[in-house]
N, C-alpha and C. Protein backbone atom coordinates (compact mmCIF):
# COMPACT_ATOMS: atom_id res chain seq x y z
N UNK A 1 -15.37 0.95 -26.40
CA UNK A 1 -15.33 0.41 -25.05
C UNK A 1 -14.00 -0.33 -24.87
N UNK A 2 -13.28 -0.29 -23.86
CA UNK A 2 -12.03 -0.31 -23.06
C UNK A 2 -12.36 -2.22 -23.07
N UNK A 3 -10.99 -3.04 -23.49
CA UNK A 3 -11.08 -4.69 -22.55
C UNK A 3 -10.98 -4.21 -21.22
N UNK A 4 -11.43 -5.24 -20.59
CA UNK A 4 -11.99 -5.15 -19.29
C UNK A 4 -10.21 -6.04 -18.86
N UNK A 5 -10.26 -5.64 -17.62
CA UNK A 5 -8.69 -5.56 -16.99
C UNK A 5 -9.18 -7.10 -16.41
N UNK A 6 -9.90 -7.99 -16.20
CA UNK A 6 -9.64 -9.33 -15.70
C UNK A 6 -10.98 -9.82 -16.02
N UNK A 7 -10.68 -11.14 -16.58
CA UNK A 7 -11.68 -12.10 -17.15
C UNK A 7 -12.96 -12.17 -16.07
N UNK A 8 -14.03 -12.89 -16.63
CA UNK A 8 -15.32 -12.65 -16.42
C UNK A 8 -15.17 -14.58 -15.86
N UNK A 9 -15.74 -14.89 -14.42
CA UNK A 9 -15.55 -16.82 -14.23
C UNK A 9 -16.59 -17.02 -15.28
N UNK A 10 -16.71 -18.14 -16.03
CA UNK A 10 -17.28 -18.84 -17.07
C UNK A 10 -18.83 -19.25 -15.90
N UNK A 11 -18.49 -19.99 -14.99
CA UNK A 11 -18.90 -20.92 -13.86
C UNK A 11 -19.17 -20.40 -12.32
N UNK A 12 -19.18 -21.02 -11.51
CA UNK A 12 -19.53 -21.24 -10.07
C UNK A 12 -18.15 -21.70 -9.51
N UNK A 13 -17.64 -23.04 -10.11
CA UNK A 13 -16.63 -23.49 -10.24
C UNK A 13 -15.35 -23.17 -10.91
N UNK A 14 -15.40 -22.52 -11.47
CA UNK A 14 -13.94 -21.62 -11.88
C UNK A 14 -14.10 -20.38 -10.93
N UNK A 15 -15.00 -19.83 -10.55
CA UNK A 15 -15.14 -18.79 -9.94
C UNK A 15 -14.06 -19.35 -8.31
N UNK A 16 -14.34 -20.10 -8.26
CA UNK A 16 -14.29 -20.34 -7.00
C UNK A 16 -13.42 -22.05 -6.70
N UNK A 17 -12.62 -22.41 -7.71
CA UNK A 17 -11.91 -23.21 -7.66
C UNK A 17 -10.77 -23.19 -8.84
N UNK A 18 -11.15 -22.00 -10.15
CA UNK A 18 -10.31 -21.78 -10.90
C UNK A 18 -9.12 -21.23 -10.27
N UNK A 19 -8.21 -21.37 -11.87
CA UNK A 19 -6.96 -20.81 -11.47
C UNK A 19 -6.79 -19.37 -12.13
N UNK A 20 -8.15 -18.50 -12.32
CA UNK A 20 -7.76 -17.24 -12.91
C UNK A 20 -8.78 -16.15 -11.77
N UNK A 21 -7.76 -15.21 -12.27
CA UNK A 21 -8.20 -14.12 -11.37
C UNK A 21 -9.03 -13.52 -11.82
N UNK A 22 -10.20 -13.57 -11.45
CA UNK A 22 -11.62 -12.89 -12.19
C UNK A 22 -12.58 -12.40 -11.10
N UNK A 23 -12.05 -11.09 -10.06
CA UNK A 23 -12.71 -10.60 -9.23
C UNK A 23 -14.36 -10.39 -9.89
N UNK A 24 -14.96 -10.66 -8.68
CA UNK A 24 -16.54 -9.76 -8.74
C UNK A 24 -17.03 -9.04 -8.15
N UNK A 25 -16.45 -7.37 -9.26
CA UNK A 25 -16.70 -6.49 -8.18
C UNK A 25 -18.03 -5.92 -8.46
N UNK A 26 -18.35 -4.91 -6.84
CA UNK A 26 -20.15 -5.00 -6.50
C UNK A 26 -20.75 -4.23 -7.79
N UNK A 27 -21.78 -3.06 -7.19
CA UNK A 27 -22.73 -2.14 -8.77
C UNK A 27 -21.42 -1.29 -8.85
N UNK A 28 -20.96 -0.88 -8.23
CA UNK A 28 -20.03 0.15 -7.91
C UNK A 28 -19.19 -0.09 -9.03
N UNK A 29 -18.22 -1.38 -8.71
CA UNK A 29 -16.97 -1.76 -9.64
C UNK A 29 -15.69 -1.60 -8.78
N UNK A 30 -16.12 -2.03 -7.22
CA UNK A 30 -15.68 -2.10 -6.67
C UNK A 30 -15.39 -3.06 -5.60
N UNK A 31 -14.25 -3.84 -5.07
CA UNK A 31 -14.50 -4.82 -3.87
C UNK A 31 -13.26 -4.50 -2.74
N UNK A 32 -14.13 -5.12 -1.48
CA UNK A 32 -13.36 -4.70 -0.55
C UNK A 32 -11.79 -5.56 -0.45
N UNK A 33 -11.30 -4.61 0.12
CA UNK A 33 -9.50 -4.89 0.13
C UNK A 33 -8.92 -4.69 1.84
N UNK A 34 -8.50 -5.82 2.17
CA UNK A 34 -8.01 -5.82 3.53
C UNK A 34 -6.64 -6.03 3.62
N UNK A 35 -5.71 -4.93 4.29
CA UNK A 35 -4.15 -4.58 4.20
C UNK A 35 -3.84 -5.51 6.02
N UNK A 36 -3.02 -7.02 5.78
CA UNK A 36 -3.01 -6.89 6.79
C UNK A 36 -1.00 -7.23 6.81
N UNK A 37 -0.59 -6.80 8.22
CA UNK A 37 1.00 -6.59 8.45
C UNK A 37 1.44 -7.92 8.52
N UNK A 38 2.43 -8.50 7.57
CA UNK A 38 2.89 -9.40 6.77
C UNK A 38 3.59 -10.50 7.60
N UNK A 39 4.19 -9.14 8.38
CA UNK A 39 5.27 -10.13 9.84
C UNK A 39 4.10 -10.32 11.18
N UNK A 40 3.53 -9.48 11.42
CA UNK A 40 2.72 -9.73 12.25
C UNK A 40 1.47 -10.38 12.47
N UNK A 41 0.84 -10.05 11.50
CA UNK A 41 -0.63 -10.67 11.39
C UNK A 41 -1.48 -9.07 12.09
N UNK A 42 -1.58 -8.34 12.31
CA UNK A 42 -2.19 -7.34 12.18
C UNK A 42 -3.25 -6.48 11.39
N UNK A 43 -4.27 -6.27 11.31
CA UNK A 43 -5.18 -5.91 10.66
C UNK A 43 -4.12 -4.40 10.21
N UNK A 44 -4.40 -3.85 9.68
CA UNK A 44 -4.07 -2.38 9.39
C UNK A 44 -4.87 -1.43 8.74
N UNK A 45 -5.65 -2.33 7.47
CA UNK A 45 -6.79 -1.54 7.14
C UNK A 45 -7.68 -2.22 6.15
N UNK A 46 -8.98 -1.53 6.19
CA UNK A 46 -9.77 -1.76 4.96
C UNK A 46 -10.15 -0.78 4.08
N UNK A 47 -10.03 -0.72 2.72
CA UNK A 47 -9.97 -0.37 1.98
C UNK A 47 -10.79 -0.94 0.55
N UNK A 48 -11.17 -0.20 -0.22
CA UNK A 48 -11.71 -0.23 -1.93
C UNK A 48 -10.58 -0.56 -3.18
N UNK A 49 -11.11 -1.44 -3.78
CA UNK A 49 -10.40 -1.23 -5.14
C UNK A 49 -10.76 -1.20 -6.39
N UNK A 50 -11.14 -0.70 -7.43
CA UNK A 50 -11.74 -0.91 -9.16
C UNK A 50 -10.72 -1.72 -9.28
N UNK A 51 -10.94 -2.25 -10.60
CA UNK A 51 -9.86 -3.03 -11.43
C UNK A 51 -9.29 -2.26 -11.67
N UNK A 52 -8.72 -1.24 -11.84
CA UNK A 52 -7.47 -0.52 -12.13
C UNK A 52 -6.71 -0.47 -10.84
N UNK A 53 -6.93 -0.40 -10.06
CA UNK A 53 -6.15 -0.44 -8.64
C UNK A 53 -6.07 -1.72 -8.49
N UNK A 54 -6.47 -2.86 -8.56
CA UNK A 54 -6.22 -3.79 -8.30
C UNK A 54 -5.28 -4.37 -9.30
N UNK A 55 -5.32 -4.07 -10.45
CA UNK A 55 -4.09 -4.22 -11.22
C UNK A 55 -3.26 -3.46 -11.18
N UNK A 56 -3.18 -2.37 -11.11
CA UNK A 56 -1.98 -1.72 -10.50
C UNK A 56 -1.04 -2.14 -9.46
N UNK A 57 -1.83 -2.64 -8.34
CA UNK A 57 -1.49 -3.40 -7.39
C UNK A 57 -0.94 -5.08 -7.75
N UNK A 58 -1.40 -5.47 -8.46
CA UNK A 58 -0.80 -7.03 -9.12
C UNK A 58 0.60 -6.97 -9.97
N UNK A 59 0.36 -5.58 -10.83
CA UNK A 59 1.75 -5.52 -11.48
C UNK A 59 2.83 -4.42 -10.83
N UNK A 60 2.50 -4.25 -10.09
CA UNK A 60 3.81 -3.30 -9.16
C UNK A 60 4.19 -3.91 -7.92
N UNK A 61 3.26 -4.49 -7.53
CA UNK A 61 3.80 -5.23 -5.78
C UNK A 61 3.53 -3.64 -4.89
N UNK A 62 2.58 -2.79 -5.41
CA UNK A 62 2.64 -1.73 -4.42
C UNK A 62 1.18 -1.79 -4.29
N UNK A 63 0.80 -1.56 -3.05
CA UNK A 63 -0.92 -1.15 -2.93
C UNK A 63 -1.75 0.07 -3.54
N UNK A 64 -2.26 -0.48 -4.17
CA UNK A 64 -2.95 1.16 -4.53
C UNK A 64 -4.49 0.79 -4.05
N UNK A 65 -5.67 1.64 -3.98
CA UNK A 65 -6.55 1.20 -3.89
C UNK A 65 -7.49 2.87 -4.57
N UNK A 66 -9.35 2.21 -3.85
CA UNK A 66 -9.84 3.76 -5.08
C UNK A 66 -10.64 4.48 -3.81
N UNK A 67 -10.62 5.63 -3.83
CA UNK A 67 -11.19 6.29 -2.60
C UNK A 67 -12.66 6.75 -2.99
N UNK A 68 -13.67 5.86 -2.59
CA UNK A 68 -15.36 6.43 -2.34
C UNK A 68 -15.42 7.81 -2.64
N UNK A 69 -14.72 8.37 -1.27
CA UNK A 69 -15.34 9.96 -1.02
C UNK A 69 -14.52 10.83 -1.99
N UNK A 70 -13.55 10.92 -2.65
CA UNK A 70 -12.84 11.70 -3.42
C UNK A 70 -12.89 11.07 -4.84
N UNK A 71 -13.90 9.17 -5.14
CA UNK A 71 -13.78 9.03 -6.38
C UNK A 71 -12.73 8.90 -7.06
N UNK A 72 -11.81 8.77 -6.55
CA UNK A 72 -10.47 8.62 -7.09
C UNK A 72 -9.72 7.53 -6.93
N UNK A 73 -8.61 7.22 -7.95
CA UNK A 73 -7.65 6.06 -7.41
C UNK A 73 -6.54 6.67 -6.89
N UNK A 74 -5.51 6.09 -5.75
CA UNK A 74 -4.57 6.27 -4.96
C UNK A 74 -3.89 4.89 -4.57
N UNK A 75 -2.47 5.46 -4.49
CA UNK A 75 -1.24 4.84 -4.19
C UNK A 75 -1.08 4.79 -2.84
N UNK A 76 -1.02 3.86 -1.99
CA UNK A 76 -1.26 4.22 -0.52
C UNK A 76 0.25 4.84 -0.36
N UNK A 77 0.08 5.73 0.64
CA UNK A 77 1.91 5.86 0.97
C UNK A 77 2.74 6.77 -0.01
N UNK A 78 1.71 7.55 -1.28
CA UNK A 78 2.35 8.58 -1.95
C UNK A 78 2.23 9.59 -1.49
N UNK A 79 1.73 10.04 -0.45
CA UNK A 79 1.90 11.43 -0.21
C UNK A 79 2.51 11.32 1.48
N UNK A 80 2.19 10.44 2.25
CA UNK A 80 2.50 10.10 3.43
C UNK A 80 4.06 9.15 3.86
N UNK A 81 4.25 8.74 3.15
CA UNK A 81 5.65 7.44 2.92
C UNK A 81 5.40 5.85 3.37
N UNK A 82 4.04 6.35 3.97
CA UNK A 82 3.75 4.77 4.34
C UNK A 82 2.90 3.36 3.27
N UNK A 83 3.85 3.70 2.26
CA UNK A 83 3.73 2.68 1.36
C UNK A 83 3.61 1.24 2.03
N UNK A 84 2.75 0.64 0.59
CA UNK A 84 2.62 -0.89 1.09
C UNK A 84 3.22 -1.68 0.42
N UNK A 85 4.75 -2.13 0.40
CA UNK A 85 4.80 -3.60 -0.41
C UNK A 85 4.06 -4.82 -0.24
N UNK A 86 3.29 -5.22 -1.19
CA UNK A 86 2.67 -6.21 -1.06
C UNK A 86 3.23 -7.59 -1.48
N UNK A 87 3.41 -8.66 -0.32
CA UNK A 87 4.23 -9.96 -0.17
C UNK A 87 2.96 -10.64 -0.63
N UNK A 88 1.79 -10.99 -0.39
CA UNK A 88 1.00 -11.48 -0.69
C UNK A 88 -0.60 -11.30 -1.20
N UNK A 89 -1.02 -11.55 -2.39
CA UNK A 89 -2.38 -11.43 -2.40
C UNK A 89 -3.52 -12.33 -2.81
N UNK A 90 -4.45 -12.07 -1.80
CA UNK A 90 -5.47 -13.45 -1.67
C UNK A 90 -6.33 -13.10 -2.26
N UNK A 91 -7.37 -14.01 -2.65
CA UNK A 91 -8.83 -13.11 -2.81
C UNK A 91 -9.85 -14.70 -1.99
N UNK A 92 -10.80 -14.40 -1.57
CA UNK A 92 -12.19 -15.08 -1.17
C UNK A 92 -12.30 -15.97 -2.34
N UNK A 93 -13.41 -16.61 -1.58
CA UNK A 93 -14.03 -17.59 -2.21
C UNK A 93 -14.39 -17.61 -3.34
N UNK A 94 -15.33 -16.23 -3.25
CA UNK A 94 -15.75 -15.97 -4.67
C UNK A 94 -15.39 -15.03 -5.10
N UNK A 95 -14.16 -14.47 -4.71
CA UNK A 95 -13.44 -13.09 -5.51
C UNK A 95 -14.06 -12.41 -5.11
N UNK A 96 -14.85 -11.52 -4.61
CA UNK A 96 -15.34 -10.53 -3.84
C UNK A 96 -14.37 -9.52 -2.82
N UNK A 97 -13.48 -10.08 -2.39
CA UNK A 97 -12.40 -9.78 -1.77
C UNK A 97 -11.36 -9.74 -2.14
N UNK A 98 -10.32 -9.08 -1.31
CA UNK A 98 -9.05 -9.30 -1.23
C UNK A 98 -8.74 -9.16 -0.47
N UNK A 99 -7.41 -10.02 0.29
CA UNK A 99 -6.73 -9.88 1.52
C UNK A 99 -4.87 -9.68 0.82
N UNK A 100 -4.77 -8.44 1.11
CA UNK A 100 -3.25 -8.44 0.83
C UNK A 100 -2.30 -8.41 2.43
N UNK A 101 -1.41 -9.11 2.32
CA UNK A 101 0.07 -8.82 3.18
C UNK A 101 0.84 -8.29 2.74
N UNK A 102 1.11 -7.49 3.47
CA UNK A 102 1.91 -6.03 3.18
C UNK A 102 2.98 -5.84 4.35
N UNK A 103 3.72 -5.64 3.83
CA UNK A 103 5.21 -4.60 4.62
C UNK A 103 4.96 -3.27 4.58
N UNK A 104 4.50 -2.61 5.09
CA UNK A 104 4.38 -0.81 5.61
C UNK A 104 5.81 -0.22 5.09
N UNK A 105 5.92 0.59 4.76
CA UNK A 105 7.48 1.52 4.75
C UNK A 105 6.36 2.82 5.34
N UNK A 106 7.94 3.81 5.27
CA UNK A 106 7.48 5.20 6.36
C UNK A 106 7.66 4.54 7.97
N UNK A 107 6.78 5.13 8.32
CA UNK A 107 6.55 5.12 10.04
C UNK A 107 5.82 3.77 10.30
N UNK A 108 5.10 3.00 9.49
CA UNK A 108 5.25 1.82 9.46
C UNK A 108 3.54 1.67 10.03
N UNK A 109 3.11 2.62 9.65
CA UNK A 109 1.90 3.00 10.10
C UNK A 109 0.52 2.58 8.38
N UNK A 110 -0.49 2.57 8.83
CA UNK A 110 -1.62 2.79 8.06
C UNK A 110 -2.94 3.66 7.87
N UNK A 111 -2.93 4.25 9.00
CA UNK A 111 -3.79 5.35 9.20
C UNK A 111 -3.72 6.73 9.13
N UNK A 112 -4.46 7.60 8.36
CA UNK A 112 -4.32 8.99 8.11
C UNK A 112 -4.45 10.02 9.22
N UNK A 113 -5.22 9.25 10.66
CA UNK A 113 -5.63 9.70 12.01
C UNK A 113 -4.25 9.58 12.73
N UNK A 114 -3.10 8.83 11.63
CA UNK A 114 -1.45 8.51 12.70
C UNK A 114 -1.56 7.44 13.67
N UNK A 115 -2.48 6.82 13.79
CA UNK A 115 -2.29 5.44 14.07
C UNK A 115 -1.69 3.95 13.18
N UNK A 116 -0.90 3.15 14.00
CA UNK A 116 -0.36 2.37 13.14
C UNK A 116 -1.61 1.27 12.48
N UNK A 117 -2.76 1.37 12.82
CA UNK A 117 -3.53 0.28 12.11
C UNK A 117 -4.93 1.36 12.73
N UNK A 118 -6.00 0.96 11.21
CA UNK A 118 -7.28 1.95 11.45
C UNK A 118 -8.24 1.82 12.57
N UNK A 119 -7.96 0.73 12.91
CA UNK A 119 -8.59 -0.20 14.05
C UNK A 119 -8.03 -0.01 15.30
N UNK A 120 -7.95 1.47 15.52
CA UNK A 120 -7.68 1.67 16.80
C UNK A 120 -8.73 1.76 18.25
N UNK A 121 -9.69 2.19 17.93
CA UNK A 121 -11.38 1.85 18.50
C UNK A 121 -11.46 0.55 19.04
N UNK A 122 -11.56 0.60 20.39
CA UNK A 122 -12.67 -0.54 20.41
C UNK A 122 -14.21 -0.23 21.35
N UNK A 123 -15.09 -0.73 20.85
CA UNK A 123 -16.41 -0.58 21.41
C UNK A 123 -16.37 -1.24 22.32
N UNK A 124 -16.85 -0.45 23.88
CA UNK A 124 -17.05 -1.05 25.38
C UNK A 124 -18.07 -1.03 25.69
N UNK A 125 -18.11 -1.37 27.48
CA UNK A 125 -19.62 -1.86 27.41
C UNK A 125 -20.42 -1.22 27.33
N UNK A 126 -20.52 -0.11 27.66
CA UNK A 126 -21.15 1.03 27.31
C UNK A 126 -21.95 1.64 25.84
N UNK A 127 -21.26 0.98 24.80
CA UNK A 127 -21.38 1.18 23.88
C UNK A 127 -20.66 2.19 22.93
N UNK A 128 -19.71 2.88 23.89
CA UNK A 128 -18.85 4.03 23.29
C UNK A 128 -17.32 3.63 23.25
N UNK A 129 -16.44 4.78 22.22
CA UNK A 129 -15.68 3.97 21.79
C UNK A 129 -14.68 4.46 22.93
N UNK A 130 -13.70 3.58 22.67
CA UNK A 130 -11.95 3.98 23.25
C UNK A 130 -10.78 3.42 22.83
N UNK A 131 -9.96 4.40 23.08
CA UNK A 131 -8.62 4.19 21.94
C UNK A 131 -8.06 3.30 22.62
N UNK A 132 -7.85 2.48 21.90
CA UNK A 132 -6.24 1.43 21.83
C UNK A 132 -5.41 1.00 21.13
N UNK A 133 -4.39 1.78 21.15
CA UNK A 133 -3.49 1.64 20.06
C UNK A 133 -3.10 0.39 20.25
């Protein structure tokens, strides 16, 4: 069996007031990851990560994250150019999360639909959606 890529919190209180990075990710082995635009404050996306993407992402300054439906890990922006340098990364309270700030390269975009952020939808009164970029 493989060491595990980031320590286990001892506590409640290291979890959540320590100074080590000891995500808790769900059954999966996975936690959610939110890409938001660094200069702007912009949502751009949400996204998955295992501990291998998330360390990948800690020691490169590049986003990677792990894709559900294909089971796989990915480099955001390797096949598209819209890489993420990542300026900053947060995690929640209790590590469950992450919030990274990111600089986009490419078209400066985050979405595979070619929108610059995934959150192009918004729900009206109706209940149906409509685009706004």
């Amino acid at each position: 069996m493989s060491e595990p890529l980031f320590p286990t919190a001892a506590d409640t209180a290291s979890l959540e007031r320590g100074a080590a990075l000891a995500p808790r990710f769900d059954a999966n082995g996975l936690v959610a990851a939110i890409a938001q635009h660094a200069d702007t404050g912009e949502v751009l996306m949400l996204a998955w990560m295992n501990a291998e993407a998330l360390k990948l992402t800690v020691d490169t300054g590049q986003a990677h994250y792990f894709s559900r439906s294909r089971n796989a890990l990915w480099k955001k922006g390797e096949t598209s150019g819209q890489l993420q340098d990542v300026v900053e990364l947060r995690v929640d309270c209790d590590q469950d999360a992450v919030l990274m700030k990111v600089r986009p390269r490419g078209d400066g975009g985050a979405c595979h639909v070619g929108f610059r952020s995934c959150f192009y939808r918004v729900v009206v009164q109706d209940g149906s959606l409509e685009e706004r970029p």
